[in-house]
C-alpha atoms as a PDB file:
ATOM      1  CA  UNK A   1      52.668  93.447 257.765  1.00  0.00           C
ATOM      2  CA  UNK A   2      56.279  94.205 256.720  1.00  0.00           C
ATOM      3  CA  UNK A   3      55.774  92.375 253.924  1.00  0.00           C
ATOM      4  CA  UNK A   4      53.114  93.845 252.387  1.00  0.00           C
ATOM      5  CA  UNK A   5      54.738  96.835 252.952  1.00  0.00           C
ATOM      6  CA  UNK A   6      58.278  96.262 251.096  1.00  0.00           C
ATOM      7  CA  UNK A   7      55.762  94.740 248.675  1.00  0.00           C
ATOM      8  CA  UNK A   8      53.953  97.989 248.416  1.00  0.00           C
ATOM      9  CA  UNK A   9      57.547  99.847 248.137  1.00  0.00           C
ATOM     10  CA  UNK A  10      58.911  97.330 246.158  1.00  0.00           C
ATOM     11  CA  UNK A  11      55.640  98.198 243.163  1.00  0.00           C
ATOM     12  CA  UNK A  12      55.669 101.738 243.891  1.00  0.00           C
ATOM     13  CA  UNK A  13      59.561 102.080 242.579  1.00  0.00           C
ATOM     14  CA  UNK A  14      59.168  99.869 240.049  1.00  0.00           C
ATOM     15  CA  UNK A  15      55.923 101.972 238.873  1.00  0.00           C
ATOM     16  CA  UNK A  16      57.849 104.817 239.017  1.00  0.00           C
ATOM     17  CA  UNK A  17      61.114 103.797 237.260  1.00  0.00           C
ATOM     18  CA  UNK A  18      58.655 102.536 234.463  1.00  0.00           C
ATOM     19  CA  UNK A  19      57.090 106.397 233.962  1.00  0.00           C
ATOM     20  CA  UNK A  20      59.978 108.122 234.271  1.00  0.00           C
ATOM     21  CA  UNK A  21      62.266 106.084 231.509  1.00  0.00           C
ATOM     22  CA  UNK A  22      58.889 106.036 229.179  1.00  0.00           C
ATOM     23  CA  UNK A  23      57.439 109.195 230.008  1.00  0.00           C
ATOM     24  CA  UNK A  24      53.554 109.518 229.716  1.00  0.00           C
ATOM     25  CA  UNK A  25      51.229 108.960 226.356  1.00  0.00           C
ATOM     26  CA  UNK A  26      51.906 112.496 224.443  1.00  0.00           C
ATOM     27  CA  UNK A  27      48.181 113.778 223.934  1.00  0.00           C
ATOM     28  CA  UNK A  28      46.637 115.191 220.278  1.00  0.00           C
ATOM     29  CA  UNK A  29      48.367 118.654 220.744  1.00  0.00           C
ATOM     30  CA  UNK A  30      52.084 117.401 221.303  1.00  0.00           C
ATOM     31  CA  UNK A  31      54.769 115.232 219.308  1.00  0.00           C
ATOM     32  CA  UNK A  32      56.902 112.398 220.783  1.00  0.00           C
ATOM     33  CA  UNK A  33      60.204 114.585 220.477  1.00  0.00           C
ATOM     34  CA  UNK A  34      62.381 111.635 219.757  1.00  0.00           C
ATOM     35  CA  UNK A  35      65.153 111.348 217.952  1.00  0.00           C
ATOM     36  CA  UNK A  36      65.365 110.090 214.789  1.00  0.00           C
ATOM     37  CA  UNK A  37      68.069 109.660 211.969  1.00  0.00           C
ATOM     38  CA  UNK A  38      68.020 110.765 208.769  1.00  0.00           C
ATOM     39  CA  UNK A  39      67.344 108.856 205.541  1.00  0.00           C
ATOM     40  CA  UNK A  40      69.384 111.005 203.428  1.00  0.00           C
ATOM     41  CA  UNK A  41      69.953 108.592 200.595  1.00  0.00           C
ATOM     42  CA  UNK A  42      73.525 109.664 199.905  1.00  0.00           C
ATOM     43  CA  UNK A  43      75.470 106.167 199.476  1.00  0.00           C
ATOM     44  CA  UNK A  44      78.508 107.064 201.479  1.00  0.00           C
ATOM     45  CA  UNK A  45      77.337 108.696 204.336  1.00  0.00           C
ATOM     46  CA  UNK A  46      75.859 107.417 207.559  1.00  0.00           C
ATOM     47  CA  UNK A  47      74.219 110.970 208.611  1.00  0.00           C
ATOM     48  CA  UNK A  48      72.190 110.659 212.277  1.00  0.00           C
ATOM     49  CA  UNK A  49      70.376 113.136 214.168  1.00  0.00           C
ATOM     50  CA  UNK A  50      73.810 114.879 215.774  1.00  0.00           C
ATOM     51  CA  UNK A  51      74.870 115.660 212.406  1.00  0.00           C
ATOM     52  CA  UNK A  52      71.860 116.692 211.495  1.00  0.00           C
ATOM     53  CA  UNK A  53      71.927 119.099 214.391  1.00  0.00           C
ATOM     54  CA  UNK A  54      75.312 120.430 214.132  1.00  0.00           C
ATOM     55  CA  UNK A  55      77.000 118.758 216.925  1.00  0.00           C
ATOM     56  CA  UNK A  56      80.081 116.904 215.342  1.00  0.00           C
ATOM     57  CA  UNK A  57      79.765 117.614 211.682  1.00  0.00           C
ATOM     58  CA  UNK A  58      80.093 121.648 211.076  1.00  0.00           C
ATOM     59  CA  UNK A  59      78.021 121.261 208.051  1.00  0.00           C
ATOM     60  CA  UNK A  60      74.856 122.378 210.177  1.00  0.00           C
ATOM     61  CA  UNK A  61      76.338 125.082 211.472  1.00  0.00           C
ATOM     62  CA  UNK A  62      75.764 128.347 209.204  1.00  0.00           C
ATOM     63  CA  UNK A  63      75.476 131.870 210.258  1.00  0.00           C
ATOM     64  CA  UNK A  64      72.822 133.811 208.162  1.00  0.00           C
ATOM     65  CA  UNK A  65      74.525 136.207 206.471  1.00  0.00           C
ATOM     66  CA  UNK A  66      74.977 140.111 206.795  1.00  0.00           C
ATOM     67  CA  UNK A  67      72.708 142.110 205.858  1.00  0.00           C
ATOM     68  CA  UNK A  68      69.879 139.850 204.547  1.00  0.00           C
ATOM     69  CA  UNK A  69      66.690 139.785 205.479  1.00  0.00           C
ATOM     70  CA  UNK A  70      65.264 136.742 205.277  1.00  0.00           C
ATOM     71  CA  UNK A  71      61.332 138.604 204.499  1.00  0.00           C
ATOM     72  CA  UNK A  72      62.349 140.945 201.640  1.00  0.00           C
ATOM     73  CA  UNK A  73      65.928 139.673 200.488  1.00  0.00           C
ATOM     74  CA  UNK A  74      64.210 135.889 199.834  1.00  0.00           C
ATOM     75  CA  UNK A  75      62.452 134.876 196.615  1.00  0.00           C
ATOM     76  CA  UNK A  76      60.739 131.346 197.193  1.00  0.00           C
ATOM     77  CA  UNK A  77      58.724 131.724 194.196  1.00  0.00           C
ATOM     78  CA  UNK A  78      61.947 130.644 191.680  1.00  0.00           C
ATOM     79  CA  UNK A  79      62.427 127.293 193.149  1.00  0.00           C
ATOM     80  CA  UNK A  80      58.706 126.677 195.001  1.00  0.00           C
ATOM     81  CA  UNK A  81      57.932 123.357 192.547  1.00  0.00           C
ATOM     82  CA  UNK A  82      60.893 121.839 194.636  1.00  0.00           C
ATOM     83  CA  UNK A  83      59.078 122.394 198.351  1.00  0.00           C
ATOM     84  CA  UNK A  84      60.028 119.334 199.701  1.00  0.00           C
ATOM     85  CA  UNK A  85      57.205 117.818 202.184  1.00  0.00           C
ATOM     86  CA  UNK A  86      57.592 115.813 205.375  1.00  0.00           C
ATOM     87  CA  UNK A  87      55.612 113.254 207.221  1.00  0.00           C
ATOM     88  CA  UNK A  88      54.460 113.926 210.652  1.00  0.00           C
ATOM     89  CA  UNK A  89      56.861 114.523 212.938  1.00  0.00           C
ATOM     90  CA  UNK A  90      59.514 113.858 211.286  1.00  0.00           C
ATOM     91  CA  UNK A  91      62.825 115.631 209.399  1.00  0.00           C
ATOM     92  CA  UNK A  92      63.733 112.621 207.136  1.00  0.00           C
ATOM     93  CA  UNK A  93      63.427 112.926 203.480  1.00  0.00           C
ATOM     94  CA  UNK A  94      61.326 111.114 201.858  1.00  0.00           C
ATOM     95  CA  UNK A  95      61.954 109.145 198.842  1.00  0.00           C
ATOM     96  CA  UNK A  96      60.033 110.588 196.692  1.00  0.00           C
ATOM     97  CA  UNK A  97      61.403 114.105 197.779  1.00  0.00           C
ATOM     98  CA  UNK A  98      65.134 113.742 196.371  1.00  0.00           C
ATOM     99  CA  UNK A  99      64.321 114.393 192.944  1.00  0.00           C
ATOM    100  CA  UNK A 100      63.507 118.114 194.319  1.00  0.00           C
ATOM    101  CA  UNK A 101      66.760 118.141 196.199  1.00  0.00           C
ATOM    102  CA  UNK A 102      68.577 116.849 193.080  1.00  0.00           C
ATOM    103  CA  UNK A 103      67.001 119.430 190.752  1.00  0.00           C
ATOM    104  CA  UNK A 104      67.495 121.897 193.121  1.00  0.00           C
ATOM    105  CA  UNK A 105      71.257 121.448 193.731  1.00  0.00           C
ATOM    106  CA  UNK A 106      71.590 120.929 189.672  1.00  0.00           C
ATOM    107  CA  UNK A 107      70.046 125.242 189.686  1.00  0.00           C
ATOM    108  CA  UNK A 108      72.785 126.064 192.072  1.00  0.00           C
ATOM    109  CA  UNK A 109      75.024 124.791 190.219  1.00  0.00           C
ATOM    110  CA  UNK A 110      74.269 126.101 187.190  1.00  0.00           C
ATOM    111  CA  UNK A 111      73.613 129.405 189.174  1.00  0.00           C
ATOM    112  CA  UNK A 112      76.622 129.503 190.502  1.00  0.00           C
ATOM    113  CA  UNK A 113      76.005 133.147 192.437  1.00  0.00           C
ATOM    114  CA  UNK A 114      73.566 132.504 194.121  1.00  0.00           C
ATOM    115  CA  UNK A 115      72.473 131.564 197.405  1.00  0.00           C
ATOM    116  CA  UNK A 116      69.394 129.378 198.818  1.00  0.00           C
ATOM    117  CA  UNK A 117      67.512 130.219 202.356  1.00  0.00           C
ATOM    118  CA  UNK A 118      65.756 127.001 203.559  1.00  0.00           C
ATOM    119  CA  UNK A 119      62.610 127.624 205.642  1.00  0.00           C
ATOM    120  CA  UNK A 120      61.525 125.005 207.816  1.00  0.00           C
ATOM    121  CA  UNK A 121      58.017 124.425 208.359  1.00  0.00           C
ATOM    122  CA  UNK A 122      55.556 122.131 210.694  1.00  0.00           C
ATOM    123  CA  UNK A 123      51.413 122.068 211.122  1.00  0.00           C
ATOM    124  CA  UNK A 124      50.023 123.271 213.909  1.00  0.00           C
ATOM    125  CA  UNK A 125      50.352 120.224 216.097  1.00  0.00           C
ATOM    126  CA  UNK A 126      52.768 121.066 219.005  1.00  0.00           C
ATOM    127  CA  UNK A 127      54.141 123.482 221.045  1.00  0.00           C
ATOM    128  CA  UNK A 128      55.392 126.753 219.297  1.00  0.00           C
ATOM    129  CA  UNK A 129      59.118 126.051 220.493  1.00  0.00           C
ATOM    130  CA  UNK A 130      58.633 122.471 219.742  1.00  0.00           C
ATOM    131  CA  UNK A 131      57.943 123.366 216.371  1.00  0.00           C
ATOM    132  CA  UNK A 132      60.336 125.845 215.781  1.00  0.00           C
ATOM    133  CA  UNK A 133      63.242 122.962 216.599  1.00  0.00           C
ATOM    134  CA  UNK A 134      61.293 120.824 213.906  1.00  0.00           C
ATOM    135  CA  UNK A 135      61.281 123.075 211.125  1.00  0.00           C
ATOM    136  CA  UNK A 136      64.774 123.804 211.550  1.00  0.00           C
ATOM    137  CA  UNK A 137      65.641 120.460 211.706  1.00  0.00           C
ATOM    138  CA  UNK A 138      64.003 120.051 208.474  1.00  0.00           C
ATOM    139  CA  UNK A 139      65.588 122.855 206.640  1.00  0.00           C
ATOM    140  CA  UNK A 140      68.944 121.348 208.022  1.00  0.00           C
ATOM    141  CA  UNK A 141      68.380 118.241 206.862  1.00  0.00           C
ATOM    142  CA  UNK A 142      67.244 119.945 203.311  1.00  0.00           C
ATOM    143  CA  UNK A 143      71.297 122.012 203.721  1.00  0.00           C
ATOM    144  CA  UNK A 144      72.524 118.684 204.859  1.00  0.00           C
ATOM    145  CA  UNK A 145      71.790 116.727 202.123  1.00  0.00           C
ATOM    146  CA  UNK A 146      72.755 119.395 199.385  1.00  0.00           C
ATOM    147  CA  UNK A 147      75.897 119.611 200.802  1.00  0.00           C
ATOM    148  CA  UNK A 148      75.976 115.959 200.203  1.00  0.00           C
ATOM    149  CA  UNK A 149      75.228 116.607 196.507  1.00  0.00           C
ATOM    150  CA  UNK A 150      78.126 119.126 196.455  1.00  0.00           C
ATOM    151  CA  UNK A 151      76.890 122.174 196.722  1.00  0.00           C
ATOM    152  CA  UNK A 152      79.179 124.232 199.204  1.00  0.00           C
ATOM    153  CA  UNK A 153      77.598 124.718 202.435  1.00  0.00           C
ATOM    154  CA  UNK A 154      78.728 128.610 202.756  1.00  0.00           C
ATOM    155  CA  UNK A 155      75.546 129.068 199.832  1.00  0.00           C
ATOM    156  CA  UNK A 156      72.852 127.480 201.915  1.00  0.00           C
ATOM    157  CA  UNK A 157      71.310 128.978 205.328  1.00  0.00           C
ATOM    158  CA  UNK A 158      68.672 127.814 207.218  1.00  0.00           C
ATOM    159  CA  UNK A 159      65.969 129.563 208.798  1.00  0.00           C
ATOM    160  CA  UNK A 160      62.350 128.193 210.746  1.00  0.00           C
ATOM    161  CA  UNK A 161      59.300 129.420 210.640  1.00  0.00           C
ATOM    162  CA  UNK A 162      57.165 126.322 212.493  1.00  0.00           C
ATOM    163  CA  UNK A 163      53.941 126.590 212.426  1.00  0.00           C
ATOM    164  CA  UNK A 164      53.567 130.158 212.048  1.00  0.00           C
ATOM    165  CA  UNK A 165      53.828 130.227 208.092  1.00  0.00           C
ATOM    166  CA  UNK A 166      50.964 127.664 206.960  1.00  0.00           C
ATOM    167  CA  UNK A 167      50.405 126.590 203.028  1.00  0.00           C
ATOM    168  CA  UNK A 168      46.987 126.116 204.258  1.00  0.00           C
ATOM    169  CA  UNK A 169      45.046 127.536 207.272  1.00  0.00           C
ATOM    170  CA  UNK A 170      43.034 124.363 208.049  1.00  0.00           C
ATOM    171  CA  UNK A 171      42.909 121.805 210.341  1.00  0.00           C
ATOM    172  CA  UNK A 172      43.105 118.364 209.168  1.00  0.00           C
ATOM    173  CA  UNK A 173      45.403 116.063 207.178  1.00  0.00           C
ATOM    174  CA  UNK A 174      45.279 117.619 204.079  1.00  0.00           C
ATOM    175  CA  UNK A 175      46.308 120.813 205.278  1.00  0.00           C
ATOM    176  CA  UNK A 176      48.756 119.491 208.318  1.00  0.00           C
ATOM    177  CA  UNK A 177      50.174 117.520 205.274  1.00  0.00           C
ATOM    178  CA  UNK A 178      50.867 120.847 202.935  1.00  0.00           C
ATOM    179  CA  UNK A 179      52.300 122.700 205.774  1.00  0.00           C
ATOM    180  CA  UNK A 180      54.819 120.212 207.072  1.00  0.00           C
ATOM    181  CA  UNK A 181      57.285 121.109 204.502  1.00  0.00           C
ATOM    182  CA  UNK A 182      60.849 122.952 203.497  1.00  0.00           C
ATOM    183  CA  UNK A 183      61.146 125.689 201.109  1.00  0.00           C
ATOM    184  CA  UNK A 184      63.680 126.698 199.090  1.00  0.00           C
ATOM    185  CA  UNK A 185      64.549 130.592 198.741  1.00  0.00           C
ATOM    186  CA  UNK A 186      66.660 132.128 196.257  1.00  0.00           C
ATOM    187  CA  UNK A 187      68.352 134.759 198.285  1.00  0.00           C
ATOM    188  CA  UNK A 188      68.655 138.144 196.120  1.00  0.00           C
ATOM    189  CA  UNK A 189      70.632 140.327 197.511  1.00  0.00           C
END
């Protein structure tokens, strides 16, 4: 009998150790969370997710600045050929997105006033706060990487919208797959 019991202890821990250092299945409606680094393609960096989120690097870390307001003082329509898209759940860049970033960073430089507001994006899949931390991680992986190009990081800010901005209003991949995306804004004031 006391065997069967320790037995019965012994696979009950052992159970539980297993769920709680996996977690459980996430189900249609949520996203696995996990951390990922970022493919940023710049040859002499090594940039992970704690740069990415401002932790060690300072590069993330941008106030907005006074006195804009990022729904009338934002024009997205001067650089919106550049939106750079995203794959699910993710914040790396995609190869096929750094042409944007490079074109982009080549208009600040030859518009050497200005400023760019990067709005993160997500679809619909998630929670609202989830998605929130997803598009910002994309826009700061979008400020991240021009940075990288040499753009100085006091001309880029960052701001998320998740899910609450969508390219398209449906729901399936074609339209998860337009709204998972960051946009460059010329800021004009």
């Amino acid at each position: 009998m006391k065997k069967i019991t320790l037995l019965t202890l012994s696979f009950t821990l052992s159970l539980s150790l297993i769920l709680l250092t996996t977690g459980c299945a996430p189900d249609a409606k949520s996203h696995t969370g996990g951390a990922e680094s970022l493919d940023s393609g710049l040859p002499s960096e090594n940039i992970d997710a704690t740069s990415i989120l401002g932790a060690e690097s300072g590069i993330a870390q941008a106030a907005r600045p006074d006195g804009i307001n990022p729904e009338t003082d934002v024009d997205y329509s001067i650089l919106s050929t550049e939106t750079v898209y995203f794959n699910y759940d993710s914040f790396s860049i995609r190869s096929s997105e750094r042409a944007k970033l490079e074109k982009i960073a080549k208009w600040l430089t030859d518009n050497s006033g200005k400023r760019l507001m990067v709005s993160g994006h997500t679809d619909t899949r998630g929670t609202l706060e989830y998605n929130r931390g997803l598009g910002e991680r994309r826009a700061l992986a979008i400020r991240e990487y021009l940075v990288g190009l040499g753009i100085a990081q006091d001309r880029i800010f960052t701001i998320s919208y998740g899910e609450e901005r969508p390219a398209d209003t449906g729901d399936n991949e074609n339209a998860h797959s337009l709204n998972r995306r960051a946009m460059p804004g010329v800021i004009t004031k």
